[in-house]
Protein backbone atom coordinates (compact mmCIF):
# COMPACT_ATOMS: atom_id res chain seq x y z
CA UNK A 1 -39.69 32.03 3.59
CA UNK A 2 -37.82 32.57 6.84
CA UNK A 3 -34.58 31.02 7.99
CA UNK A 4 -35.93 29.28 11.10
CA UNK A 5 -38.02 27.45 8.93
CA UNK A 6 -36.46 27.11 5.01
CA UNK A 7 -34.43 23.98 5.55
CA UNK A 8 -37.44 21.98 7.01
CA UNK A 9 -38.74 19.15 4.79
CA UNK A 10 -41.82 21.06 3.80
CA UNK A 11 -39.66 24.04 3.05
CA UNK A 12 -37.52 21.47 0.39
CA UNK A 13 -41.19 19.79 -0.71
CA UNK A 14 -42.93 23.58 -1.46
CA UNK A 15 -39.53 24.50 -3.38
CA UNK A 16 -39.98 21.57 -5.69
CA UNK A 17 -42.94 21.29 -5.80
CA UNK A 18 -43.73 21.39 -9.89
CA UNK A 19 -40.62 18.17 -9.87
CA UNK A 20 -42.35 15.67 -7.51
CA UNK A 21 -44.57 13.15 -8.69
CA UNK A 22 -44.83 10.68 -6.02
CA UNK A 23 -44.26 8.84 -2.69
CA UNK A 24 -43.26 5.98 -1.84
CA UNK A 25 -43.33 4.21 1.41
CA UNK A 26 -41.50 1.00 2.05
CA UNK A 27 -41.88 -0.44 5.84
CA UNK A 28 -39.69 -3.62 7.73
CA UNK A 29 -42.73 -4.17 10.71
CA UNK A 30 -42.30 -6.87 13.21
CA UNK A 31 -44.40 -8.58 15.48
CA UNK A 32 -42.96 -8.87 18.84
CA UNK A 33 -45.32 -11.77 20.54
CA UNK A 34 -47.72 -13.64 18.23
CA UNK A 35 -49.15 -13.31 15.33
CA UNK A 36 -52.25 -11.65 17.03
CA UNK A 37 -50.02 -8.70 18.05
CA UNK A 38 -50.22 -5.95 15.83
CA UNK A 39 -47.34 -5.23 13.38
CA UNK A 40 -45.02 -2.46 14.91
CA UNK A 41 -42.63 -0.15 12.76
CA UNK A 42 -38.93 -1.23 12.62
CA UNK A 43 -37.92 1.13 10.26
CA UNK A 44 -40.00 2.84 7.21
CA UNK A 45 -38.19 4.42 3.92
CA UNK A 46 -40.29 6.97 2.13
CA UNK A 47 -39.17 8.43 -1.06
CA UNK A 48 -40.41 11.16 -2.86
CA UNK A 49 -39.59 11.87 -6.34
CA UNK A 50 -39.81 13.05 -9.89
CA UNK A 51 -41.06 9.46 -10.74
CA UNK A 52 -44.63 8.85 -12.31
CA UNK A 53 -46.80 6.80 -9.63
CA UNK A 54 -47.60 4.40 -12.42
CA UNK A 55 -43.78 3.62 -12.48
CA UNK A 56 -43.71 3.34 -9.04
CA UNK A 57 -46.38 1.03 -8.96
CA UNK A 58 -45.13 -1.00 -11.43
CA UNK A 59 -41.78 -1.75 -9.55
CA UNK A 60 -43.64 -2.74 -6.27
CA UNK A 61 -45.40 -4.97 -7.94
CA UNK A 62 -42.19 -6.44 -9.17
CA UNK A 63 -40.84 -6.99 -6.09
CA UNK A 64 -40.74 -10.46 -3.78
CA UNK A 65 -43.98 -10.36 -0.98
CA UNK A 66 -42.43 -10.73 2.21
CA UNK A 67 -44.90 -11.70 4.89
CA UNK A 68 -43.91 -14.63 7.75
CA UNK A 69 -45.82 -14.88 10.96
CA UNK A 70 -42.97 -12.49 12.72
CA UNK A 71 -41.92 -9.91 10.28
CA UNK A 72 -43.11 -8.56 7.18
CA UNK A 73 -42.38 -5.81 4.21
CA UNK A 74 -45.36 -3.72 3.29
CA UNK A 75 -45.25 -1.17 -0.08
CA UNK A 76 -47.85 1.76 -1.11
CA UNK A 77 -47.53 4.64 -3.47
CA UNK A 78 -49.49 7.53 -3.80
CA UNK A 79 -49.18 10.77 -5.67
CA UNK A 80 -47.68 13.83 -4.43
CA UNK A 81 -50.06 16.39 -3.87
CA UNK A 82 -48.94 19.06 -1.46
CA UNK A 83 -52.05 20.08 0.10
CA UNK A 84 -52.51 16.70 1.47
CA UNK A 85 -49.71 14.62 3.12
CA UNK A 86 -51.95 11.57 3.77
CA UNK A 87 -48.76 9.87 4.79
CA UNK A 88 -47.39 12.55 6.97
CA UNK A 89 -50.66 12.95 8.85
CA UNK A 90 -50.59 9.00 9.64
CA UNK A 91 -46.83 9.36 11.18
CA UNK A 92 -48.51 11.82 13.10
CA UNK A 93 -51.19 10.30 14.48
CA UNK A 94 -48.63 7.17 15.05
CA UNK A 95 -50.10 4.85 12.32
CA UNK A 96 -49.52 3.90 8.69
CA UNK A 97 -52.29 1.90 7.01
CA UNK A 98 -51.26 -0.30 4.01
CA UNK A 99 -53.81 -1.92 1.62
CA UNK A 100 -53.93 -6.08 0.94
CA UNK A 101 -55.82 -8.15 -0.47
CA UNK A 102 -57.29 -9.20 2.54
CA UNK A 103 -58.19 -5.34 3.10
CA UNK A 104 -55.77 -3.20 4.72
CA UNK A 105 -53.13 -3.90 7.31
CA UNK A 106 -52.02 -1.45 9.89
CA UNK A 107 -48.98 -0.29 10.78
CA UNK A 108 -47.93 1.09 14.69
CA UNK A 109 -45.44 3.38 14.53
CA UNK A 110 -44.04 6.42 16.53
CA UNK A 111 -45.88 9.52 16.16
CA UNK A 112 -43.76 11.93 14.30
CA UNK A 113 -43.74 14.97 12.44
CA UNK A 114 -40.98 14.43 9.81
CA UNK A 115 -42.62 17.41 7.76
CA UNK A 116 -41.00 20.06 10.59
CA UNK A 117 -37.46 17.97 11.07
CA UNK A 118 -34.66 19.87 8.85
CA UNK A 119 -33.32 18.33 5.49
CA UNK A 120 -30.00 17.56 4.57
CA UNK A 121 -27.74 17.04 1.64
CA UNK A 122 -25.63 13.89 1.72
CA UNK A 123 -24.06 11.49 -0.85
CA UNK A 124 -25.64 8.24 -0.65
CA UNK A 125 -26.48 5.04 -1.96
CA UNK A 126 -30.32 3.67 -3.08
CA UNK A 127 -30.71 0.84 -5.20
CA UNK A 128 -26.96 0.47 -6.31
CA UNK A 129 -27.21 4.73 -7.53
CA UNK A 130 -25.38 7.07 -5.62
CA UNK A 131 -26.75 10.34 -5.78
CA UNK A 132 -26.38 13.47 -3.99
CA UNK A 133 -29.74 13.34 -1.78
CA UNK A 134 -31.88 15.47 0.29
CA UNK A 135 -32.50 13.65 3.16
CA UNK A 136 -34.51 13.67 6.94
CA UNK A 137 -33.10 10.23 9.37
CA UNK A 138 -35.57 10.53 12.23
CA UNK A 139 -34.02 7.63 15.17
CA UNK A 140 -36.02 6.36 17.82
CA UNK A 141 -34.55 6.61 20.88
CA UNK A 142 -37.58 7.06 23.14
CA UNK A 143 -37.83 2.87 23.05
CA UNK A 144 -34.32 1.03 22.40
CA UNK A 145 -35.16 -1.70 24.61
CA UNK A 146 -38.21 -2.59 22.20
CA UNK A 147 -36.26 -1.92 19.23
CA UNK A 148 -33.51 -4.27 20.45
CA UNK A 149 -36.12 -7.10 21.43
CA UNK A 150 -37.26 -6.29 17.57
CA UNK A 151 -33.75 -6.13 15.82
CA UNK A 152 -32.82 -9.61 18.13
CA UNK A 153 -36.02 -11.37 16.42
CA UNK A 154 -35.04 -10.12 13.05
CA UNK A 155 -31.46 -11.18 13.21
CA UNK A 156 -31.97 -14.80 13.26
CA UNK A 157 -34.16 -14.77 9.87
CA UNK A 158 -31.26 -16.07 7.52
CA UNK A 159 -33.75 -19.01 6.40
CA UNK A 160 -36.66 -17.51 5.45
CA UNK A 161 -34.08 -14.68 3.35
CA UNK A 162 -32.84 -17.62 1.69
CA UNK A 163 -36.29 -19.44 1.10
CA UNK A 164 -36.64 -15.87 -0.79
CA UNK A 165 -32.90 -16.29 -2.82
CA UNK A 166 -31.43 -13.38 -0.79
CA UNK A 167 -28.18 -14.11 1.15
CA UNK A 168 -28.90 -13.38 4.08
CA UNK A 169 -31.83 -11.10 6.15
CA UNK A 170 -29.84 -7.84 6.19
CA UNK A 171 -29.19 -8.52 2.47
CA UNK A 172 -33.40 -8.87 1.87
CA UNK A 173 -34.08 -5.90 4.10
CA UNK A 174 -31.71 -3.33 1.89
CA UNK A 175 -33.50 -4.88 -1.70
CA UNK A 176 -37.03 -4.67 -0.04
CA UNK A 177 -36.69 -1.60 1.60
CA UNK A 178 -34.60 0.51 -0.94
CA UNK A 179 -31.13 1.67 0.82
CA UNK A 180 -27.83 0.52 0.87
CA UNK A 181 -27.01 1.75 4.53
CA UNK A 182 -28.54 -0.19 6.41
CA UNK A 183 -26.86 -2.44 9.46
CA UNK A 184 -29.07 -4.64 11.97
CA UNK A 185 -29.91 -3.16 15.25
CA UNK A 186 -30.30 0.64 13.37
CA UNK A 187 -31.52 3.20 15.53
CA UNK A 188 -33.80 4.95 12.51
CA UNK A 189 -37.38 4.15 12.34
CA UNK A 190 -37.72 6.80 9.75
CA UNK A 191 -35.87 7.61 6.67
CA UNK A 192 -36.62 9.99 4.20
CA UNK A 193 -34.95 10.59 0.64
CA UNK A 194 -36.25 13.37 -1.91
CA UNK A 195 -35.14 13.15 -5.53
CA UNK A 196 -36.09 16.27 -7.51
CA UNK A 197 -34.27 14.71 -10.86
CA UNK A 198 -33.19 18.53 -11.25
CA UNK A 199 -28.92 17.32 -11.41
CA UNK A 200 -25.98 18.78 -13.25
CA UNK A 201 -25.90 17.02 -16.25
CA UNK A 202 -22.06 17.74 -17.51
CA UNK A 203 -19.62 20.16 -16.81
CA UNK A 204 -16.30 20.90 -18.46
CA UNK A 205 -14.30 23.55 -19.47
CA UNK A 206 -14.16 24.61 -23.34
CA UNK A 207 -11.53 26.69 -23.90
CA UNK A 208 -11.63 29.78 -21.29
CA UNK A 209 -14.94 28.99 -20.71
CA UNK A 210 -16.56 26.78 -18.34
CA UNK A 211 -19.85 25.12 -19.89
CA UNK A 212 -22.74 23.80 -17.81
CA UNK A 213 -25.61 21.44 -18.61
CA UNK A 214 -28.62 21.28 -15.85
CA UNK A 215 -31.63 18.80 -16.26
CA UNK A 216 -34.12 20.85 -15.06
CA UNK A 217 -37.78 20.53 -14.66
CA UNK A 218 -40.58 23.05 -15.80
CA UNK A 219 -41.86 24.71 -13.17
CA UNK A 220 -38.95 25.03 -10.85
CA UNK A 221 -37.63 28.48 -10.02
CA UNK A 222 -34.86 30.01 -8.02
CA UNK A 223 -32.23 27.50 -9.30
CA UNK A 224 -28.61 28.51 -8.97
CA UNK A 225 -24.95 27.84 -9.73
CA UNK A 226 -22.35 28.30 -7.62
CA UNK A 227 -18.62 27.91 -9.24
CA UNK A 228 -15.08 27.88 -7.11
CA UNK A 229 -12.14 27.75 -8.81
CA UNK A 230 -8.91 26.17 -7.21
CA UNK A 231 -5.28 26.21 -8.28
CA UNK A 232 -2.77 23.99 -7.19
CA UNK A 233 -0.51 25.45 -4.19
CA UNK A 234 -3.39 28.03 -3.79
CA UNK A 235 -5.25 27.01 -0.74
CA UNK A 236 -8.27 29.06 -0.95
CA UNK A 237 -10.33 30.07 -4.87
CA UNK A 238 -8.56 31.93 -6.98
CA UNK A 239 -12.16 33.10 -8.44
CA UNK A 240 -15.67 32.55 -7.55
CA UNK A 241 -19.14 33.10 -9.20
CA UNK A 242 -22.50 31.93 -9.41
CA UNK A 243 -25.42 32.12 -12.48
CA UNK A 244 -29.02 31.61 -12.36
CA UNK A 245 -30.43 28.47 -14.42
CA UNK A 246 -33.16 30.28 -15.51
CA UNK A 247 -31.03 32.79 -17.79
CA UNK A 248 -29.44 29.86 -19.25
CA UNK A 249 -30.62 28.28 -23.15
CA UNK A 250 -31.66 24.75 -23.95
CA UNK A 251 -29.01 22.69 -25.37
CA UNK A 252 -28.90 22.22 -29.22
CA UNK A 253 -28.48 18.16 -28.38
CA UNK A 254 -31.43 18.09 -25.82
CA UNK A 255 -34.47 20.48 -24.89
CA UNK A 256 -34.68 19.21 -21.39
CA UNK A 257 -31.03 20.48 -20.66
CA UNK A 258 -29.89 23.78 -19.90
CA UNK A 259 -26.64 25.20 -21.05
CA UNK A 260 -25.05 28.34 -18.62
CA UNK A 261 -21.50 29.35 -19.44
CA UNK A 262 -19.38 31.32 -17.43
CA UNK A 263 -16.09 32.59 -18.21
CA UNK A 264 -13.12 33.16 -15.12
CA UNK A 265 -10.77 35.79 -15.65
CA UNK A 266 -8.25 32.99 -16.23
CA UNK A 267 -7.58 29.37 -16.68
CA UNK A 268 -4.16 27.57 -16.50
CA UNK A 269 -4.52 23.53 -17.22
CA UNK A 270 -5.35 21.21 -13.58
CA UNK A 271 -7.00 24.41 -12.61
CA UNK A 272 -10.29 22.92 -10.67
CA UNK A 273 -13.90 23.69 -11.12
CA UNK A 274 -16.19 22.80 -8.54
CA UNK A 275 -19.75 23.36 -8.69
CA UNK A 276 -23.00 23.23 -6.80
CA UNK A 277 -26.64 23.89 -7.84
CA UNK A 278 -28.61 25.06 -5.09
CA UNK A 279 -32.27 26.08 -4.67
CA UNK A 280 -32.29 30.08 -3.06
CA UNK A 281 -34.99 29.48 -1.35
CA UNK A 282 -33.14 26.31 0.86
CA UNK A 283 -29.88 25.89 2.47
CA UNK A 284 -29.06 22.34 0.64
CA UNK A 285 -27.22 21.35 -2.48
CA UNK A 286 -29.00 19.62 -5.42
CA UNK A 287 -26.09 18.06 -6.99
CA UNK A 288 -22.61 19.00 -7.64
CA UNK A 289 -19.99 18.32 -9.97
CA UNK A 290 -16.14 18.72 -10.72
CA UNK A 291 -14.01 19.53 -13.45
CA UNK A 292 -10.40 20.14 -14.17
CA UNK A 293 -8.95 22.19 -16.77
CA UNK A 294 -7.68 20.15 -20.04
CA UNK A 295 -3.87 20.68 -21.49
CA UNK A 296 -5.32 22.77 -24.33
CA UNK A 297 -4.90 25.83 -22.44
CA UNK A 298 -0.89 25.05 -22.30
CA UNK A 299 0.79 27.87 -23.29
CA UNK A 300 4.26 26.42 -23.12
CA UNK A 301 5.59 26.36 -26.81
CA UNK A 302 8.06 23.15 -26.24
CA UNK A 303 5.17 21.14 -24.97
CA UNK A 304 2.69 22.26 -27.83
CA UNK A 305 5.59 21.65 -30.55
CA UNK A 306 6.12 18.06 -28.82
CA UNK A 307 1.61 17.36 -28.78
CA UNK A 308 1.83 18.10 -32.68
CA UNK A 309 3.92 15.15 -32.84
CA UNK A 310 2.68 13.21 -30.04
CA UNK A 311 -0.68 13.26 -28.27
CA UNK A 312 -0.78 14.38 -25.12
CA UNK A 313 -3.10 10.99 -24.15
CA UNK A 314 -0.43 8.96 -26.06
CA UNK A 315 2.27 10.54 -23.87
CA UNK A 316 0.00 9.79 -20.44
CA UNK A 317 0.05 6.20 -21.57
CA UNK A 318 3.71 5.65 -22.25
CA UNK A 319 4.67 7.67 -19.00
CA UNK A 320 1.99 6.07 -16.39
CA UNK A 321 0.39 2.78 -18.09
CA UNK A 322 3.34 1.93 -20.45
CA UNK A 323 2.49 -2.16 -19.62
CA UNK A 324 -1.13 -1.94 -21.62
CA UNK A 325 0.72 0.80 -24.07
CA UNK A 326 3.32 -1.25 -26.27
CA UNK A 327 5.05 -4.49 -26.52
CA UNK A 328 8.19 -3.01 -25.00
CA UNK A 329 6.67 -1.52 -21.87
CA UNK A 330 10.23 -0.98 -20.26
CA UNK A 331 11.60 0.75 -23.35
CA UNK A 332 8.43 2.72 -23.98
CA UNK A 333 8.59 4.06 -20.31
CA UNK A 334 12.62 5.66 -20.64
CA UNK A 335 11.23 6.86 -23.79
CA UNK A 336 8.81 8.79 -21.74
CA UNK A 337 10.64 9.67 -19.04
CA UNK A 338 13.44 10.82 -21.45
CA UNK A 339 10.87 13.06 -23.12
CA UNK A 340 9.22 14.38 -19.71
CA UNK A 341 12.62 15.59 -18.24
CA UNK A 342 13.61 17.40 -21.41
CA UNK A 343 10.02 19.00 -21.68
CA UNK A 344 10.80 19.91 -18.02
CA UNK A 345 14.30 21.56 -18.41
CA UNK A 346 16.68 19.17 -18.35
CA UNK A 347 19.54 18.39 -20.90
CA UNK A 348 19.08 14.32 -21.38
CA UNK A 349 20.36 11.47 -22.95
CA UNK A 350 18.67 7.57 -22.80
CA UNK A 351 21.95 5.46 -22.63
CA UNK A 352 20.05 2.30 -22.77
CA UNK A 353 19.60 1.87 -26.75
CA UNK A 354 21.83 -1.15 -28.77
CA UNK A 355 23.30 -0.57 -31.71
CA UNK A 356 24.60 -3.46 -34.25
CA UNK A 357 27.80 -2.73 -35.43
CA UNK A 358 29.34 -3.39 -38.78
CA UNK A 359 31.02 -6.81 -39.36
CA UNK A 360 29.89 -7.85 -35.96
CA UNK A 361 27.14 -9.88 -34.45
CA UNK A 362 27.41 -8.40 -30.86
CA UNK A 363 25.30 -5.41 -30.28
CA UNK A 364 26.98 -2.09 -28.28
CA UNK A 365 25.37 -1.26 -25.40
CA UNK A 366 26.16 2.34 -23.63
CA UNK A 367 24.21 1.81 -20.10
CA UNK A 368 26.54 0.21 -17.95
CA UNK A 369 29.70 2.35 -16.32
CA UNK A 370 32.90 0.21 -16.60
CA UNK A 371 35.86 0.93 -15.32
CA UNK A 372 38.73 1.96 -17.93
CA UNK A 373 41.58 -0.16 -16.62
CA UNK A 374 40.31 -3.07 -15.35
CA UNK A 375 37.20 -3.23 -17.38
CA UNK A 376 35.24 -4.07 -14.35
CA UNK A 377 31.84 -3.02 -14.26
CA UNK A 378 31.39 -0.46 -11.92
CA UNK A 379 27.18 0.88 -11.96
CA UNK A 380 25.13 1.81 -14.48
CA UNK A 381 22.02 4.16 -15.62
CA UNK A 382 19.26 4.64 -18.36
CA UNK A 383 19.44 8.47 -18.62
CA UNK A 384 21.94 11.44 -17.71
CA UNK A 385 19.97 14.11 -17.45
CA UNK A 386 21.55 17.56 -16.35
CA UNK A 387 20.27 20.84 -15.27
CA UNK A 388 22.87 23.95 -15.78
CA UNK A 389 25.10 24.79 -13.47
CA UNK A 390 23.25 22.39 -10.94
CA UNK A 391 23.05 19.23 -10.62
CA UNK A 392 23.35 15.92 -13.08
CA UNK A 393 21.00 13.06 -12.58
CA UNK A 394 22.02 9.11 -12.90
CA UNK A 395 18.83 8.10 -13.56
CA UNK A 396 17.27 4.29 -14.03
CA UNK A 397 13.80 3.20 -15.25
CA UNK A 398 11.68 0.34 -14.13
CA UNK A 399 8.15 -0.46 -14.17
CA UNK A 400 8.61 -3.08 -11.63
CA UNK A 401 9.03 -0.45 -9.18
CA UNK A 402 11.91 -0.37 -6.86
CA UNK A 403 14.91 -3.20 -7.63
CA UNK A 404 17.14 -3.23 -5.05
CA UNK A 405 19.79 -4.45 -7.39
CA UNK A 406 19.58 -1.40 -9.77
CA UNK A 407 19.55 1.16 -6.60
CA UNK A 408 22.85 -0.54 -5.77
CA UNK A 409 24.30 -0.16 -9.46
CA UNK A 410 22.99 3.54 -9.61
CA UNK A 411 24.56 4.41 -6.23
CA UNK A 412 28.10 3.16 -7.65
CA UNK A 413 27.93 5.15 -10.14
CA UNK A 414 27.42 8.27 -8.48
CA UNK A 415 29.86 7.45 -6.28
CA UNK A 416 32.47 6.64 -8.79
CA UNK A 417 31.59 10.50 -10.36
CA UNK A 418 31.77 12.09 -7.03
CA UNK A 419 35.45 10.51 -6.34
CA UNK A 420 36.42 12.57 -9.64
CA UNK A 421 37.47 15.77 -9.27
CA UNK A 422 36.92 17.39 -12.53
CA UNK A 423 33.69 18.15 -11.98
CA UNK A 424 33.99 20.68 -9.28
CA UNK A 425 30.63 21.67 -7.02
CA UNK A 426 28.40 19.71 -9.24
CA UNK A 427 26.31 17.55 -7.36
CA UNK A 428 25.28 14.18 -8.60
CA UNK A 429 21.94 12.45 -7.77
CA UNK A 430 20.85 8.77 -8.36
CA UNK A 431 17.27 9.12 -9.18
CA UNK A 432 14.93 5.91 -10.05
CA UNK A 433 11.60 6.51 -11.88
CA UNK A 434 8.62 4.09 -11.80
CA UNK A 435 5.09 4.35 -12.67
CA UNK A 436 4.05 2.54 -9.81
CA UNK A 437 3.12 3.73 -6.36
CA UNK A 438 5.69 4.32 -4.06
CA UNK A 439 5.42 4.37 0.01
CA UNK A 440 9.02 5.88 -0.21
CA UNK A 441 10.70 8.71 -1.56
CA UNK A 442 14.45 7.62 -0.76
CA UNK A 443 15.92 4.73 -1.09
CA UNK A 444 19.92 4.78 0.65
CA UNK A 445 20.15 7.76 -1.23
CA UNK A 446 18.65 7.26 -4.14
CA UNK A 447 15.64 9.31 -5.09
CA UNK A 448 12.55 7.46 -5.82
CA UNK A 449 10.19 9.64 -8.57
CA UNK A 450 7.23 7.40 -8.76
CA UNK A 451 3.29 7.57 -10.30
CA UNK A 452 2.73 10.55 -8.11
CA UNK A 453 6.00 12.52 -8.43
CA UNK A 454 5.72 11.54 -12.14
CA UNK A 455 1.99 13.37 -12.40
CA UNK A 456 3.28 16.32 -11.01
CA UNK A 457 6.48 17.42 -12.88
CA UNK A 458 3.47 16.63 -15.88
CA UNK A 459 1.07 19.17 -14.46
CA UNK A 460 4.17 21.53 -14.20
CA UNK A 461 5.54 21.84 -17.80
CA UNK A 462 1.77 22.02 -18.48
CA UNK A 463 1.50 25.06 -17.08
CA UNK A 464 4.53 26.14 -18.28
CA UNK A 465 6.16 26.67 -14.95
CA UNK A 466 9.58 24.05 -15.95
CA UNK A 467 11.51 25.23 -12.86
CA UNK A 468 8.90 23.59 -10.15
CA UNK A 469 8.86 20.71 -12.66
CA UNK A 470 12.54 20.72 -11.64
CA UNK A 471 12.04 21.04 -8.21
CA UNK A 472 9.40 18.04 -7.75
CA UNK A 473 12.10 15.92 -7.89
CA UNK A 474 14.46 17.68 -5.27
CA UNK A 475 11.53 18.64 -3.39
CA UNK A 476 11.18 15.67 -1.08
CA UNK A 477 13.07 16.80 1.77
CA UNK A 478 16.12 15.10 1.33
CA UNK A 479 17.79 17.12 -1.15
């Protein structure tokens, strides 16, 4: 098969070949005049797929008939057979012939030869599925004025949608004719979606591994994986590979899948696996997938001591969702943040506990700085945390997200420790966390460390690398 010609719709249709069962053609006609004038092609959807024609046929005939004296939908189905494109031939010779009760209706349409245009792969939606398709989008534009004229008749048919419980006509035209792209006044008269139902089932890392599971179809041949693996601050792979689909087995849980596992010469956790099964003999994807690697690979003995105490989910909850975690979401969330900064390096202590005290109903409280003569209250802070020989962090929690009231209390307290001078070149840094998203990093001064700042001192100590866990928070800029 030569280049010029392998990414041609025929090229895609002879390499899967043994997967299609059927085609389906959906057409929108119009009639421009009266309803002597012959019905003329606004745009036809043709879709040819791993689907039984007995299914197919069953689902047209579940469908609404749509037939007024200016525009109408008309459905056939026949099976594939690849020595004779009855369908193909008709767009050739300008014409597409539907059968009726009546006898058959006929269709004008531009003569085109949709088996020679090139294929493409693009995401897309059809019938509420997205899918990874291959697809051909053949436009008119040899007659827009006649198209217009068409698409202005067809725009004013909001009634006769709603005599047929639609909402409006563009609404009725994406159910009839099977796509969700679809805007009034399109420049497509043509558009063509092959479905193979070859996909990647799953695919996940297991261990050092990375496990694949293909539906694949007897018959098909040449079917291959390609795998790139990404780290983060790496801007290209760090490894790539591919493996053949045929030399894989069929999964223990399901014949019709097939299992290929590949091992990279290393995984660290939030690596990235992406993946793409492709046909050798054309230039298109099939279907792709993505996959990051789990925490299990963490190496880090301080954060595999804390998971045998505390699940690592359990811990994502409490740090980013604490609200749907516990009934004290605030607490729950210094808790976590508490935990995250010591897993990350820090020295810390959560100042915002109570603690009854003997022959005394009032509770002590240790999270607001007051001053020692007057007694005036003078800032305050949920955790100290403090790195060696660095810096010490005034931190404050709040799942609200930014309170201007606590960024003023955490600012007077750093500034009340950075008018003392016992404590040399050590720099002191108001830091709030939130699990919310933040648009800002700073805040006069203060440091904001929200959701996203959060996720990525996590993905640090999971790869054991504590010092950049450090740095995410000092790493804005500013500091």
């Amino acid at each position: 098969m030569s280049e010029e010609t392998s990414d041609t719709l025929s090229s895609v249709l002879i390499a899967f070949e043994p997967a299609l069962k059927s085609i389906e053609i959906r057409t929108l006609a119009m009639k421009s005049v009266s309803s002597e004038a012959n019905w003329i092609n606004l745009i036809t959807s043709i879709f040819i797929s791993e689907k039984p024609l007995a299914e197919v046929e069953a689902e047209h005939k579940s469908l609404l008939k749509v037939k007024t004296d200016k525009f109408a939908i008309f459905l056939k189905a026949t099976p594939f057979d690849l020595a004779l494109f009855d369908i193909f031939s008709e767009i050739l010779q300008g014409t597409i012939t539907f059968a009726s009760p009546a006898g058959s209706e006929t269709v004008t349409s531009r003569k085109a030869d949709l088996l020679s245009m090139k294929a493409f792969s693009t995401p897309r939606r059809i019938r509420g599925l997205s899918k990874l398709m291959l697809n051909v989008i053949d436009s008119d534009s040899s007659s827009n004025t006649e198209r217009k004229n068409l698409w202005a008749i067809i725009s004013v048919q909001d009634l006769e949608a709603k005599r047929l419980h639609y909402s409006d006509i563009s609404a009725l035209i994406r159910g009839m004719i099977g796509t969700d792209y679809l805007n009034l006044g399109d420049s497509r008269d043509f558009d063509l979606a092959v479905s193979s139902g070859i996909e990647i089932e799953s695919a996940e890392f297991a261990g050092s591994s990375f496990k694949v599971k293909v539906k694949k179809v007897s018959g098909v041949k040449s079917l291959q994986l390609n795998f790139a693996q990404g780290r983060p601050n790496h801007y290209d792979p760090i490894w790539r590979g591919d493996a053949l689909v045929e030399e894989g087995k069929p999964s223990n849980d399901n014949p019709n899948l097939i299992e290929i596992d590949v091992t990279p010469p290393s995984v660290q956790p939030f690596d990235q696996m992406s993946v793409e099964l492709i046909n050798r003999n054309v230039p298109l994807n099939i279907s792709t997938a993505l996959a990051w690697a789990p925490l299990e690979n963490v190496a880090e003995p301080f954060l595999n001591t804390f998971n045998a105490f505390c699940d690592f989910e359990d811990f994502k909850k409490m740090l980013f969702d604490p609200v749907n975690y516990g009934k004290q979401p605030q607490k729950i969330f210094e808790n976590a943040v508490t935990w995250l900064l010591s897993l990350a390096g820090f020295h810390t202590i959560n100042l915002n506990i109570e603690i009854s005290r003997l022959k005394s109903k009032k509770c002590k409280k240790f999270d607001s700085l007051v001053a020692e003569e007057s007694g005036v209250p003078i800032g305050s802070a949920d955790i100290i945390a403090y790195e060696d020989n660095k810096r010490l962090l005034l931190i404050d929690c709040d799942i609200g997200g930014v309170d201007d009231n606590k960024i003023d209390k955490l600012l007077e307290a750093r500034k009340h420790f950075e008018a003392l001078s016992k404590f040399g070149k050590l720099s002191f840094v108001s830091v709030l966390c939130t699990p919310r998203e933040c648009s800002t990093m700073t805040n006069n001064g203060v440091v904001i460390v929200d959701k996203y700042i959060l996720e990525s001192i996590f993905e640090n100590i999971a790869k054991g690398n504590r010092q950049a866990a450090r740095d995410n928070i000092f790493n804005m800029g500013i500091l």
